[in-house]
C-alpha atoms as a PDB file:
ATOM      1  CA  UNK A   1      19.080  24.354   0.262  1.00  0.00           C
ATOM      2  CA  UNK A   2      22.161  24.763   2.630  1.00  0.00           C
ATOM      3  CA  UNK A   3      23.563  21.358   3.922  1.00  0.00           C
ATOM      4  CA  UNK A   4      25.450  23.171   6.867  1.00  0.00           C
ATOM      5  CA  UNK A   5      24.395  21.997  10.179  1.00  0.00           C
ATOM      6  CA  UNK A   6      23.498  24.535  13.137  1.00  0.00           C
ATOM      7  CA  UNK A   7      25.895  24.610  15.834  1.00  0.00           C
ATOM      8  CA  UNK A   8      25.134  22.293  19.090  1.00  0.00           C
ATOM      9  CA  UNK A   9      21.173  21.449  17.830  1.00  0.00           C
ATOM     10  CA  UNK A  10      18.396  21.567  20.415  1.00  0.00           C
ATOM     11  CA  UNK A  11      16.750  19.066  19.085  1.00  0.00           C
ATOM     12  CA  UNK A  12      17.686  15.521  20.730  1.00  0.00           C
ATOM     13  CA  UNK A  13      19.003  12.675  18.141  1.00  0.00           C
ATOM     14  CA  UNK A  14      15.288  10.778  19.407  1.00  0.00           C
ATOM     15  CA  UNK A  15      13.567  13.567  17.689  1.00  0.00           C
ATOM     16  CA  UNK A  16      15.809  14.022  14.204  1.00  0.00           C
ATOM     17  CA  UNK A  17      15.667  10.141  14.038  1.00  0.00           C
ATOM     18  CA  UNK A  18      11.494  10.410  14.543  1.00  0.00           C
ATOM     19  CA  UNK A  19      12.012  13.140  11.569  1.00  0.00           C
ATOM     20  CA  UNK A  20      14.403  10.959   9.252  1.00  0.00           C
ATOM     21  CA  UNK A  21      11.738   7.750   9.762  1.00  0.00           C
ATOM     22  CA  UNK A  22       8.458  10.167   8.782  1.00  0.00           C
ATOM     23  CA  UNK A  23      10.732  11.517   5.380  1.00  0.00           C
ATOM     24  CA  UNK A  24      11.252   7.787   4.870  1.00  0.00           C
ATOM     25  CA  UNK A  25       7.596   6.910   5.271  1.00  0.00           C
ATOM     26  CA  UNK A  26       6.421   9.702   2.936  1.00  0.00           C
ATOM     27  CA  UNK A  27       8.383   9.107   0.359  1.00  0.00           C
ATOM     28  CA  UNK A  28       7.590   5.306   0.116  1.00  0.00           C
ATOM     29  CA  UNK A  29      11.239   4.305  -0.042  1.00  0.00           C
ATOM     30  CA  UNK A  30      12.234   6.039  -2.642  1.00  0.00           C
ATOM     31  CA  UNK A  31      13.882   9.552  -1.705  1.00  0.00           C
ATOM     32  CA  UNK A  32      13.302  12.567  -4.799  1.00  0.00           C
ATOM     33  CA  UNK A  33      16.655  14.823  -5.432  1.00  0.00           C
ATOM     34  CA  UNK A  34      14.853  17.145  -2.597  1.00  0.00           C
ATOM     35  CA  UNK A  35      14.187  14.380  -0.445  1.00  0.00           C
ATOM     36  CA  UNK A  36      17.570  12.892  -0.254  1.00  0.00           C
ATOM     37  CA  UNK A  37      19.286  16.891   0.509  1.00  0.00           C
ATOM     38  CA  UNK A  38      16.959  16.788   3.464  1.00  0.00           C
ATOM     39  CA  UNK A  39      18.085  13.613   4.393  1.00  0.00           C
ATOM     40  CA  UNK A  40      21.675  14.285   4.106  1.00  0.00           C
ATOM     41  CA  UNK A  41      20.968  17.467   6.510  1.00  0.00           C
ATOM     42  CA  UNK A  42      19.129  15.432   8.984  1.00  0.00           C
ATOM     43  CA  UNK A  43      21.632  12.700   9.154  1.00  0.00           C
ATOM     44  CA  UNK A  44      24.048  15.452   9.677  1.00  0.00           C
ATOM     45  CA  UNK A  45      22.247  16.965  12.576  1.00  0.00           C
ATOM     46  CA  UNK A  46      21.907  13.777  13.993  1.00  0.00           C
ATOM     47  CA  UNK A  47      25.107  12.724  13.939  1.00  0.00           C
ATOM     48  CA  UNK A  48      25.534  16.563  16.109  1.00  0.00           C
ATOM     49  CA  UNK A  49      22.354  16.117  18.265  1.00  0.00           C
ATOM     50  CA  UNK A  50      23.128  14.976  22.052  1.00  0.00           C
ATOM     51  CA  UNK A  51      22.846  11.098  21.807  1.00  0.00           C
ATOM     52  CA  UNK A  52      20.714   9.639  25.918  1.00  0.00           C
ATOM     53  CA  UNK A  53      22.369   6.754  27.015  1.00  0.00           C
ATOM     54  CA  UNK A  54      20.181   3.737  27.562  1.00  0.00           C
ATOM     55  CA  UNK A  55      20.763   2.252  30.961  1.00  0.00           C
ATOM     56  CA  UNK A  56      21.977  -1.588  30.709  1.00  0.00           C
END
């Protein structure tokens, strides 16, 4: 599994977040070798992944 992160992600960081909580809740808290390489690439695209700004 590649841990490179696509270029400028269309996915918002609302939606990888929503993805990295759902990995979390399947694996019971405890992430397998597999689990935490997905995780690692999620956090990754994430950290890439156009951030909204709440309004204060």
């Amino acid at each position: 599994m590649s841990t490179t992160v696509e270029s400028l992600s269309e996915r918002s960081a609302a939606e990888i977040n929503e993805e990295i909580r759902a990995l979390w809740r399947r694996s019971g808290g405890t992430l397998s070798v597999e689990q935490r390489e997905e995780y690692q690439r999620l956090v990754l695209e994430w950290a890439a992944a156009p951030h909204s700004v709440a309004a204060a």
